[in-house]
C-alpha atoms as a PDB file:
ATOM      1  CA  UNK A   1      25.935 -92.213  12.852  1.00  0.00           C
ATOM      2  CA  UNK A   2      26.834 -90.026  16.137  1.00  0.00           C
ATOM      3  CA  UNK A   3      30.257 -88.828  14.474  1.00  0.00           C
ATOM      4  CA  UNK A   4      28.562 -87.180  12.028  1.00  0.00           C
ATOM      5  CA  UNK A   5      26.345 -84.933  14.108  1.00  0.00           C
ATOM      6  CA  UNK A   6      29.604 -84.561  16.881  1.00  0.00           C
ATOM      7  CA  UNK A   7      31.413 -81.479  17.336  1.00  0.00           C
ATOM      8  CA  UNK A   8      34.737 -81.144  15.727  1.00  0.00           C
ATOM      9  CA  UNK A   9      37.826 -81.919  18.012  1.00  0.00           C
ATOM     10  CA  UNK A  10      41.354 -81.241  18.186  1.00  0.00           C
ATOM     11  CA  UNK A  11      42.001 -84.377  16.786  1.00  0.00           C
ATOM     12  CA  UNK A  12      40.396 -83.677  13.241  1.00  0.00           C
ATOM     13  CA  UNK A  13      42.460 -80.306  13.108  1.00  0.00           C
ATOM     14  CA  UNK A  14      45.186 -82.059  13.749  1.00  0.00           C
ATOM     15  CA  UNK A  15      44.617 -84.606  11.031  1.00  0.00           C
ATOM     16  CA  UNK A  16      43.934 -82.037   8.768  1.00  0.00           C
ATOM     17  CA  UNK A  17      47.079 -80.422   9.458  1.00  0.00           C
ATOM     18  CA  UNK A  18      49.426 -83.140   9.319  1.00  0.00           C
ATOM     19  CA  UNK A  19      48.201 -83.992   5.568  1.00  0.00           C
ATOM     20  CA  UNK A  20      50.074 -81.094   4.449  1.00  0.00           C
ATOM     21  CA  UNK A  21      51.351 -83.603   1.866  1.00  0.00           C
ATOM     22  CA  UNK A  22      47.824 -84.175   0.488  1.00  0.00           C
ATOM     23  CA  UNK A  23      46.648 -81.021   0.442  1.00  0.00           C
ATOM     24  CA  UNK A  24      49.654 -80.291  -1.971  1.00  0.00           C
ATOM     25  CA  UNK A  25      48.274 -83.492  -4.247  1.00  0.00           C
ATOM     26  CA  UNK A  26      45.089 -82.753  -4.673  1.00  0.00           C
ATOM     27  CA  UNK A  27      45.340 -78.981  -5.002  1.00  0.00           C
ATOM     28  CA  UNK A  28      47.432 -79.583  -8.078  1.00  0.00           C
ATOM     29  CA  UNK A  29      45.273 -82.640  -9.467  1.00  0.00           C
ATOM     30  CA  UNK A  30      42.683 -80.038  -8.915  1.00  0.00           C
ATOM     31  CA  UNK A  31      44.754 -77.127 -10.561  1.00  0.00           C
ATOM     32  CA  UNK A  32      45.131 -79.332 -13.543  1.00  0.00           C
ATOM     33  CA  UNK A  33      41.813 -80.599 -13.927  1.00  0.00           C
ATOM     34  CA  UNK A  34      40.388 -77.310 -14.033  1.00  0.00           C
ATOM     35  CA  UNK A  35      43.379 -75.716 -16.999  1.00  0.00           C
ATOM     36  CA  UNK A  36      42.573 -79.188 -18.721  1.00  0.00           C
ATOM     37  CA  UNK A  37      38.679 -78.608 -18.294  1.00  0.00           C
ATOM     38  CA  UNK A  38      39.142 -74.700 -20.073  1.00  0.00           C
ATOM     39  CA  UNK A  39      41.499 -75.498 -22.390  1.00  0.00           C
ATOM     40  CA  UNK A  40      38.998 -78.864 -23.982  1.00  0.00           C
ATOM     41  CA  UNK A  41      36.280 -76.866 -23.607  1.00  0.00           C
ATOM     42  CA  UNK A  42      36.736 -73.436 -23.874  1.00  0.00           C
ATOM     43  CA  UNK A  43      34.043 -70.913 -22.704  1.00  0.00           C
ATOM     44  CA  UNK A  44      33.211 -67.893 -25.402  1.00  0.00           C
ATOM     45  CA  UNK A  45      34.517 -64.714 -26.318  1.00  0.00           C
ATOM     46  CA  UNK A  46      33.068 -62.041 -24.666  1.00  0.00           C
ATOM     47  CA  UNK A  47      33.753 -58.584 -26.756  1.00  0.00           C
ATOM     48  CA  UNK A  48      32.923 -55.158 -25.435  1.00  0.00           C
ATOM     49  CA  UNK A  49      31.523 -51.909 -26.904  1.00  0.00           C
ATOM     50  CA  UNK A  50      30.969 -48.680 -24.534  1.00  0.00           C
ATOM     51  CA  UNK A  51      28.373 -45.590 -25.323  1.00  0.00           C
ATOM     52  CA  UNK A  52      28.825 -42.614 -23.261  1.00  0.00           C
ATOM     53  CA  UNK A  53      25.104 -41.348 -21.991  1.00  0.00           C
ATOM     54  CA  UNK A  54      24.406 -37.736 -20.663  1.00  0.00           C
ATOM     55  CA  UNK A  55      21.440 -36.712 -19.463  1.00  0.00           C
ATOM     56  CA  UNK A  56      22.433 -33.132 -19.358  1.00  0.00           C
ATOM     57  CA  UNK A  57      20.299 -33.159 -15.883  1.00  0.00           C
ATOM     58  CA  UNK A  58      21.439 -29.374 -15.478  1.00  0.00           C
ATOM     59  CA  UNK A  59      19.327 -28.598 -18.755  1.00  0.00           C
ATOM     60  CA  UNK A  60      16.750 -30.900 -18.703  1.00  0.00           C
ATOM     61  CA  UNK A  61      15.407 -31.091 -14.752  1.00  0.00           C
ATOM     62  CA  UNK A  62      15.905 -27.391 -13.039  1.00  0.00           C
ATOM     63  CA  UNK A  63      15.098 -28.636  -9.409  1.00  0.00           C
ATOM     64  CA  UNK A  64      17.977 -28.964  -7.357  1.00  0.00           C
ATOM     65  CA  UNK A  65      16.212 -31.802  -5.077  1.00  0.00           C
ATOM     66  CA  UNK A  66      18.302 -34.721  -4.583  1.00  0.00           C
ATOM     67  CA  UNK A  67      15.914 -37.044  -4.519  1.00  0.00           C
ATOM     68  CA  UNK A  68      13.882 -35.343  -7.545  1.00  0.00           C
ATOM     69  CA  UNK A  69      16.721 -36.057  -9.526  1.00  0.00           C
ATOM     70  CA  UNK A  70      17.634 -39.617  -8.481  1.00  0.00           C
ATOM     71  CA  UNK A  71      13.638 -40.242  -9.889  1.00  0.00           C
ATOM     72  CA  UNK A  72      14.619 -38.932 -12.878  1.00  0.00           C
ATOM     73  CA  UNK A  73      17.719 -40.596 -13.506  1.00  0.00           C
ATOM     74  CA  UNK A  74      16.322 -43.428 -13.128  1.00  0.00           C
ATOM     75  CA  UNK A  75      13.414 -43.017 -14.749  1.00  0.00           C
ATOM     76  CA  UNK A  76      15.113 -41.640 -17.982  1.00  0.00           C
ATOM     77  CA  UNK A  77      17.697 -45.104 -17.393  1.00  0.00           C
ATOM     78  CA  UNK A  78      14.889 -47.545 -17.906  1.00  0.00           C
ATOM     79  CA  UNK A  79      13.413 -46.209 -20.843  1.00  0.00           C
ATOM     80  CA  UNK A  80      16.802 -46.346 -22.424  1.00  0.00           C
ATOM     81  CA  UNK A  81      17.004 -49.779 -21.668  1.00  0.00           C
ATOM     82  CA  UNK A  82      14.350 -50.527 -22.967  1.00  0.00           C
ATOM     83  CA  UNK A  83      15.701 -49.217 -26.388  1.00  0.00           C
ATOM     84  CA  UNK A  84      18.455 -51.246 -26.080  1.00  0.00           C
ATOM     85  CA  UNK A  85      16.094 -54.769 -25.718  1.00  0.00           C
ATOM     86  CA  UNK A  86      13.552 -53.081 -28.431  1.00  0.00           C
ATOM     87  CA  UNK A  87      12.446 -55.231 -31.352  1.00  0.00           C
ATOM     88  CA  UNK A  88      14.136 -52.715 -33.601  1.00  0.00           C
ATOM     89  CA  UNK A  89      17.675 -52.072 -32.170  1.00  0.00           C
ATOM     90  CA  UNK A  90      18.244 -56.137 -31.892  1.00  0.00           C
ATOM     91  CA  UNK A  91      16.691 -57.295 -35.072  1.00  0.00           C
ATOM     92  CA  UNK A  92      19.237 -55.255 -36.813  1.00  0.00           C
ATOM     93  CA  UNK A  93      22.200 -57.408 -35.428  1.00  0.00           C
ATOM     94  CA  UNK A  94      20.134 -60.615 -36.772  1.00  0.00           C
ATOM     95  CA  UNK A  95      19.493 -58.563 -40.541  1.00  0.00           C
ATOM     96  CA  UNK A  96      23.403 -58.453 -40.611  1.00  0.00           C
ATOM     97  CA  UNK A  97      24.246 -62.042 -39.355  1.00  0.00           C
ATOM     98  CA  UNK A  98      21.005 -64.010 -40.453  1.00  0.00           C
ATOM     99  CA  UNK A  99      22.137 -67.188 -38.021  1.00  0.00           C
ATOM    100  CA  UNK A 100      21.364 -65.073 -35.558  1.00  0.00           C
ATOM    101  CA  UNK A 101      17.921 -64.692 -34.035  1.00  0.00           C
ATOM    102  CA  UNK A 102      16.302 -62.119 -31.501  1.00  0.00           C
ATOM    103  CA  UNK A 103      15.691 -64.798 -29.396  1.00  0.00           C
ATOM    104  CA  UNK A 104      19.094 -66.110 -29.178  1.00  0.00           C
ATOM    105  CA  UNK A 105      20.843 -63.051 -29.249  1.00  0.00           C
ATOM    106  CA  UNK A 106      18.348 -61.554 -25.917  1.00  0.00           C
ATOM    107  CA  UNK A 107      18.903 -64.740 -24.005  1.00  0.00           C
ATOM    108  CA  UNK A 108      22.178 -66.169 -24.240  1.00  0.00           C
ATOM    109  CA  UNK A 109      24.747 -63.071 -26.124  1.00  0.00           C
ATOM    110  CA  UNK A 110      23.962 -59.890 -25.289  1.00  0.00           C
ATOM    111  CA  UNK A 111      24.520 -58.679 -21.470  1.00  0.00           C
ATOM    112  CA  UNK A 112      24.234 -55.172 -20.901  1.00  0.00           C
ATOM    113  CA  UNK A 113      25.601 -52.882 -17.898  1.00  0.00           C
ATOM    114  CA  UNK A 114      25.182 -49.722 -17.497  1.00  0.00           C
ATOM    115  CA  UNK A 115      25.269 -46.401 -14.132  1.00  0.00           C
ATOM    116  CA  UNK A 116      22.392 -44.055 -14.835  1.00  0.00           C
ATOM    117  CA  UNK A 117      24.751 -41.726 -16.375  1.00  0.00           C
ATOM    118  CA  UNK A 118      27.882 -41.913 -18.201  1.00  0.00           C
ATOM    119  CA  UNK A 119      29.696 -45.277 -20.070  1.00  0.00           C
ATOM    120  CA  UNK A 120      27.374 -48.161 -20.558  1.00  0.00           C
ATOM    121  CA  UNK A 121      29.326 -51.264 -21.622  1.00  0.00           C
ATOM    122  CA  UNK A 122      27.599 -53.605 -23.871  1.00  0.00           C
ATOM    123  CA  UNK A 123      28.773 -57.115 -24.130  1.00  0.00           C
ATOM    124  CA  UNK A 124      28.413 -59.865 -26.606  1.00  0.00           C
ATOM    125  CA  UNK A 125      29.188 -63.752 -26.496  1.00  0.00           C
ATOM    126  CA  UNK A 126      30.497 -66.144 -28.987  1.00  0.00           C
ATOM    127  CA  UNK A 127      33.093 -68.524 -29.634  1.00  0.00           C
ATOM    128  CA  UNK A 128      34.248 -66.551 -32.634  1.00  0.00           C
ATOM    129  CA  UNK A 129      35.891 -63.570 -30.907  1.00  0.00           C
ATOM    130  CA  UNK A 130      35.697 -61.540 -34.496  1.00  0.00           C
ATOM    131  CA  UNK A 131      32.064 -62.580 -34.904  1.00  0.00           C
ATOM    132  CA  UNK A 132      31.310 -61.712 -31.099  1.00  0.00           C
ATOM    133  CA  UNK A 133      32.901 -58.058 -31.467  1.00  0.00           C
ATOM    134  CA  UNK A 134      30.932 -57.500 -34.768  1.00  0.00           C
ATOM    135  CA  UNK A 135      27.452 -58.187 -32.681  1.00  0.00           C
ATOM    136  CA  UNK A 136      28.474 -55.872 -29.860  1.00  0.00           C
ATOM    137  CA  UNK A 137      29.838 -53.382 -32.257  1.00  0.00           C
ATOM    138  CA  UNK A 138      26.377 -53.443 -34.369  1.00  0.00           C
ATOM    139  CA  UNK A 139      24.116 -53.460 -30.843  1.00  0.00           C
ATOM    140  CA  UNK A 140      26.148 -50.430 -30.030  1.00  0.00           C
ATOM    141  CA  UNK A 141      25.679 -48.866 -33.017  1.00  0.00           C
ATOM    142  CA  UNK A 142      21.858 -49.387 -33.430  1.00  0.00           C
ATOM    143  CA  UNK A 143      21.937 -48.437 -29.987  1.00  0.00           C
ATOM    144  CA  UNK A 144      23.352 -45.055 -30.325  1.00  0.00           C
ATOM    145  CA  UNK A 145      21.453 -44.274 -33.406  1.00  0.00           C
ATOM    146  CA  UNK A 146      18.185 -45.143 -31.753  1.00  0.00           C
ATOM    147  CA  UNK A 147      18.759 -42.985 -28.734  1.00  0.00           C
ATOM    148  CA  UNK A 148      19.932 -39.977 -30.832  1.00  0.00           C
ATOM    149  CA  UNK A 149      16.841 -40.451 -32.874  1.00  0.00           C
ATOM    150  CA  UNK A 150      14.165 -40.262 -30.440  1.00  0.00           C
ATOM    151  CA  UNK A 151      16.086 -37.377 -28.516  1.00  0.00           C
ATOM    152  CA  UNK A 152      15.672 -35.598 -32.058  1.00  0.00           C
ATOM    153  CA  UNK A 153      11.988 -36.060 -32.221  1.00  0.00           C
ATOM    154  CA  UNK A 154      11.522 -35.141 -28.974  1.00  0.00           C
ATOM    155  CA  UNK A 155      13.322 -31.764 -29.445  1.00  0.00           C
ATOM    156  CA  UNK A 156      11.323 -31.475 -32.694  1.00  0.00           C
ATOM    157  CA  UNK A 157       8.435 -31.957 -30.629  1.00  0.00           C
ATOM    158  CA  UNK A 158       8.866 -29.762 -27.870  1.00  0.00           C
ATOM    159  CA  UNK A 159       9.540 -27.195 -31.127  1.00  0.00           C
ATOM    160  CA  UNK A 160       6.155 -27.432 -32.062  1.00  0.00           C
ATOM    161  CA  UNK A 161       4.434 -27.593 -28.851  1.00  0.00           C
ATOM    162  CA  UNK A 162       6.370 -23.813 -27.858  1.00  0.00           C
ATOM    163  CA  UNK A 163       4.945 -22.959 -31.684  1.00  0.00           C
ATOM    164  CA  UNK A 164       1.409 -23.872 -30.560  1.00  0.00           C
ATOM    165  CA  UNK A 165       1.903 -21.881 -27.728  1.00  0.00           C
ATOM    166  CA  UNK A 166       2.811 -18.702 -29.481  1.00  0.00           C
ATOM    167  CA  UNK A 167      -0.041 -18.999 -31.756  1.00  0.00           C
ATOM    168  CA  UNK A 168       3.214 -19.567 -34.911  1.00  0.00           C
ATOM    169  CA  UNK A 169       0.757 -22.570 -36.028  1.00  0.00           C
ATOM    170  CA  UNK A 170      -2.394 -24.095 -35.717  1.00  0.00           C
ATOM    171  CA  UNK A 171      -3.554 -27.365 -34.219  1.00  0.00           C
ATOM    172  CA  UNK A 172      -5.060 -28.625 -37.112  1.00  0.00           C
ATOM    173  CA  UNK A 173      -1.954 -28.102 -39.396  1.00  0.00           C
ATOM    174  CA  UNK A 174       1.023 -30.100 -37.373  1.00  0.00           C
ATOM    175  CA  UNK A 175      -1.559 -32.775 -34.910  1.00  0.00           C
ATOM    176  CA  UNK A 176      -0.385 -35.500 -37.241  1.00  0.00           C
ATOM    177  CA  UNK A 177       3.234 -34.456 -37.288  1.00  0.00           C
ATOM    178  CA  UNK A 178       2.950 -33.950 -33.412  1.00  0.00           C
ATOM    179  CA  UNK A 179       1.469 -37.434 -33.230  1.00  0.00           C
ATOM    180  CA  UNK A 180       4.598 -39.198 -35.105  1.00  0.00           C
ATOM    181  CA  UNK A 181       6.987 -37.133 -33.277  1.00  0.00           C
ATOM    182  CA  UNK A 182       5.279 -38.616 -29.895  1.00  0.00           C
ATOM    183  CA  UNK A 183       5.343 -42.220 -31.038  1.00  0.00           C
ATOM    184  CA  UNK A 184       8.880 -41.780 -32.232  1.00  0.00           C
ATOM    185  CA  UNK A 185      10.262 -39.950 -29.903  1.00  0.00           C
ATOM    186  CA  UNK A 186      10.386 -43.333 -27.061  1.00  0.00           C
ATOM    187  CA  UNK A 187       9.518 -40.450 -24.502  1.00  0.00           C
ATOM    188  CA  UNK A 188      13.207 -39.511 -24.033  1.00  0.00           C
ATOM    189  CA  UNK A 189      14.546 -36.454 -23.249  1.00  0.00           C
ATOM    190  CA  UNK A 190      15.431 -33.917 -26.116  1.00  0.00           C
ATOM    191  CA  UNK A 191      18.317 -33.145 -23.666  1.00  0.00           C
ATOM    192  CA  UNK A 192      19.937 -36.868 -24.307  1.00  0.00           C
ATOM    193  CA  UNK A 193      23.252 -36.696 -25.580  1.00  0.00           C
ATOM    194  CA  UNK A 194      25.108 -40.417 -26.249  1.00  0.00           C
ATOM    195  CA  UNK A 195      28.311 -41.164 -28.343  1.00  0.00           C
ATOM    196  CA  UNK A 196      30.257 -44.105 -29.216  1.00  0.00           C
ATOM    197  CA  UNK A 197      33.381 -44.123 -27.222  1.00  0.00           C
ATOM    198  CA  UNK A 198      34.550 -47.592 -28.893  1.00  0.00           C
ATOM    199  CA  UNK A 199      34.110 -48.712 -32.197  1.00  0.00           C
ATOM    200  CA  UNK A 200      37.604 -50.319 -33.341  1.00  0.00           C
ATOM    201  CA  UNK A 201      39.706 -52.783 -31.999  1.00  0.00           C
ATOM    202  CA  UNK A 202      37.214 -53.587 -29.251  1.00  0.00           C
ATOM    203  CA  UNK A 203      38.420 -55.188 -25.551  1.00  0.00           C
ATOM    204  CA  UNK A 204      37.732 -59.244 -26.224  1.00  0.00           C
ATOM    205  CA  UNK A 205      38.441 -61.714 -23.480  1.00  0.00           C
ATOM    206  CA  UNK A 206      37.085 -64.885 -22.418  1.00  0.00           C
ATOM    207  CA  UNK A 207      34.146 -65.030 -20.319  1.00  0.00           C
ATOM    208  CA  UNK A 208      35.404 -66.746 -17.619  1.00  0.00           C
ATOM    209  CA  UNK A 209      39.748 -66.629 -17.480  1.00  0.00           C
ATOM    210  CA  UNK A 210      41.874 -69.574 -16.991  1.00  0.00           C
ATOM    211  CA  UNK A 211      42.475 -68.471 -13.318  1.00  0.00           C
ATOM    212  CA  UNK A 212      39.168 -69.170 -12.293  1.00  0.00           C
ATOM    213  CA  UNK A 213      39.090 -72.933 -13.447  1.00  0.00           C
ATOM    214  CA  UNK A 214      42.283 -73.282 -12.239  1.00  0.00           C
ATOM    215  CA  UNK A 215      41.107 -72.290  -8.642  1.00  0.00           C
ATOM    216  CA  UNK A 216      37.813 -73.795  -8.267  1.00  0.00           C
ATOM    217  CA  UNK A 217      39.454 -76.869  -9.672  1.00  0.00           C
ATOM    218  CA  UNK A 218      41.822 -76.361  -6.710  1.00  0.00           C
ATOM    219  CA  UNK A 219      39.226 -75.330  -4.446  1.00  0.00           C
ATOM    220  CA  UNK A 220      36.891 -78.106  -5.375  1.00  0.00           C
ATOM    221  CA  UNK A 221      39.782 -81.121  -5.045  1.00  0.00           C
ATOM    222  CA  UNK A 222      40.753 -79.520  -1.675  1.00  0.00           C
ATOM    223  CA  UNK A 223      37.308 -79.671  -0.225  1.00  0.00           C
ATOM    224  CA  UNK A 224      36.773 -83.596  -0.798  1.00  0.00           C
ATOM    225  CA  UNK A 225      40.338 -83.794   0.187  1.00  0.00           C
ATOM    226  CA  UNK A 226      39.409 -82.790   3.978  1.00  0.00           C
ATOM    227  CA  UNK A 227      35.853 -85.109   3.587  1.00  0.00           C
ATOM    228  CA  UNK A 228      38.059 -87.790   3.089  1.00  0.00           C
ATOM    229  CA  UNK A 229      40.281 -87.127   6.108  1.00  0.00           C
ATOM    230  CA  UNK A 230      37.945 -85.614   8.378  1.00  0.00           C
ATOM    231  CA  UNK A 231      35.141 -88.894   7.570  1.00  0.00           C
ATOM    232  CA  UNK A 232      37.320 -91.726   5.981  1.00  0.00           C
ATOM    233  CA  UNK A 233      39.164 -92.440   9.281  1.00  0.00           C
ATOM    234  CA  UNK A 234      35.791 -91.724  11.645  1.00  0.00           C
ATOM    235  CA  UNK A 235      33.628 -94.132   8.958  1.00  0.00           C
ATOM    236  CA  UNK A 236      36.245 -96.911   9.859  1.00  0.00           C
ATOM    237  CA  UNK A 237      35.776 -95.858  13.717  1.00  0.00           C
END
C-alpha cells in the first residue's frame, strides 16, 4: 500500500506521456458517450423573457452618498423579488396551464437573475420549448404588471399623504383608502419604472448544450484513463 501514499516520479510522467495513443481512445469513447448521453436523454428547454427595471434613483433618493444609495438599491431589489416569488404573480402561470403548480413551478422551472438595476432575465424550464417560453412569457408579464401596480399605489399614496399635509382633506375621509393603498402598494417606490423588453419570439436553448456533455464525457474518460496507467502497472508492482 506504500505506492499509493509515494510521491509521483518521472517514471509515471513518462508513462503518462507515452500513452498518447490512449489518451486519443478514451477521449473519444468519452466524447461519444457524453453526445450519446444528451441526445437519449435530453435536458429541457430553457426559454428567456427580460424586464427592464429603473429605479429612477436621481428622483427617488436625493443624497448623493455612495453607500446611501447602494442600501437602497438593494433594498428596493429585494422587495421586487419578492414580487416576483409572490403567491399572486406565480399562481397566475398555474391559472393558465392548470398542470402546473406553484410548487413545481418555484422549485424546479422558474430561475430568476437579475443586477439591482436595469434587465432582469427570467427563465423557465421544460421539455416543451413552446410550453417553456409561454411560462416565462406569462411570469414576465404578471411580473411587470405587478410592479407597475404597486408603484401606482404608492404614487397614489404619497398623493394623499402631500393632501393631508395641505389640509386639501381630512383624515377621517381617505384613512381607509390610505390603508389599501399601503397594503397594495408592496412598499415600492412610486418612482419604479419596468417594461417588457421581450415578449415575442423569445431566446430558447437547452439548459445545458451538447458541448458540455461532450467534454465532461471527455474529461471524465480521460481521468480514469491516467488511474489506470498511473495504478494498473504499480498494483501489479
Amino acid at each position: 500500500m506504500n505506492w499509493l501514499l509515494s510521491p509521483p516520479t518521472l517514471n509515471d510522467f513518462l508513462r503518462l506521456l507515452r500513452a498518447w495513443k490512449f489518451w486519443l481512445i478514451f477521449s473519444l469513447i468519452g466524447a461519444g458517450l457524453g453526445a450519446g448521453t444528451y441526445f437519449i436523454f435530453p435536458p429541457n428547454y430553457r426559454a428567456q423573457a427580460t424586464v427592464v427595471v429603473d429605479f429612477n434613483v436621481e428622483e427617488s433618493w436625493k443624497t448623493s452618498e455612495d453607500k446611501e444609495i447602494f442600501y437602497y438599491l438593494e433594498r428596493e431589489t429585494r422587495k421586487l423579488v419578492e414580487v416576483a416569488w409572490a403567491d399572486e404573480t406565480v399562481e397566475a402561470i398555474s391559472q393558465e396551464i392548470p398542470d402546473l403548480t406553484v410548487a413545481s413551478l418555484r422549485q424546479e422551472r422558474l430561475q430568476l437573475s437579475q443586477p439591482e438595476d436595469g434587465a432582469w432575465h427570467f427563465y423557465a424550464e421544460d421539455s416543451d420549448p413552446a410550453r417553456a417560453e409561454r411560462i416565462v412569457s406569462l411570469w414576465a408579464e404578471n411580473f411587470n404588471q405587478q410592479a407597475q401596480k404597486g408603484a401606482a399605489n404608492a404614487l397614489a399614496l404619497n398623493s394623499l399623504k402631500i393632501a393631508l399635509e395641505n389640509g386639501d382633506v381630512e383624515l377621517a375621509d381617505v384613512e381607509a383608502e390610505i390603508t389599501r393603498l399601503e397594503s397594495e402598494s408592496l412598499g415600492i417606490s412610486a418612482y419604479l419604472q419596468t417594461s417588457l423588453s421581450q415578449k415575442e419570439s423569445l431566446p430558447i436553448n437547452r439548459r445545458t448544450p451538447l458541448g458540455a456533455y461532450i467534454f465532461f464525457g471527455a474529461s471524465g474518460m480521460l481521468f480514469f484513463a491516467a488511474l489506470g496507467i498511473l495504478f494498473g502497472g504499480k498494483v501489479d508492482e
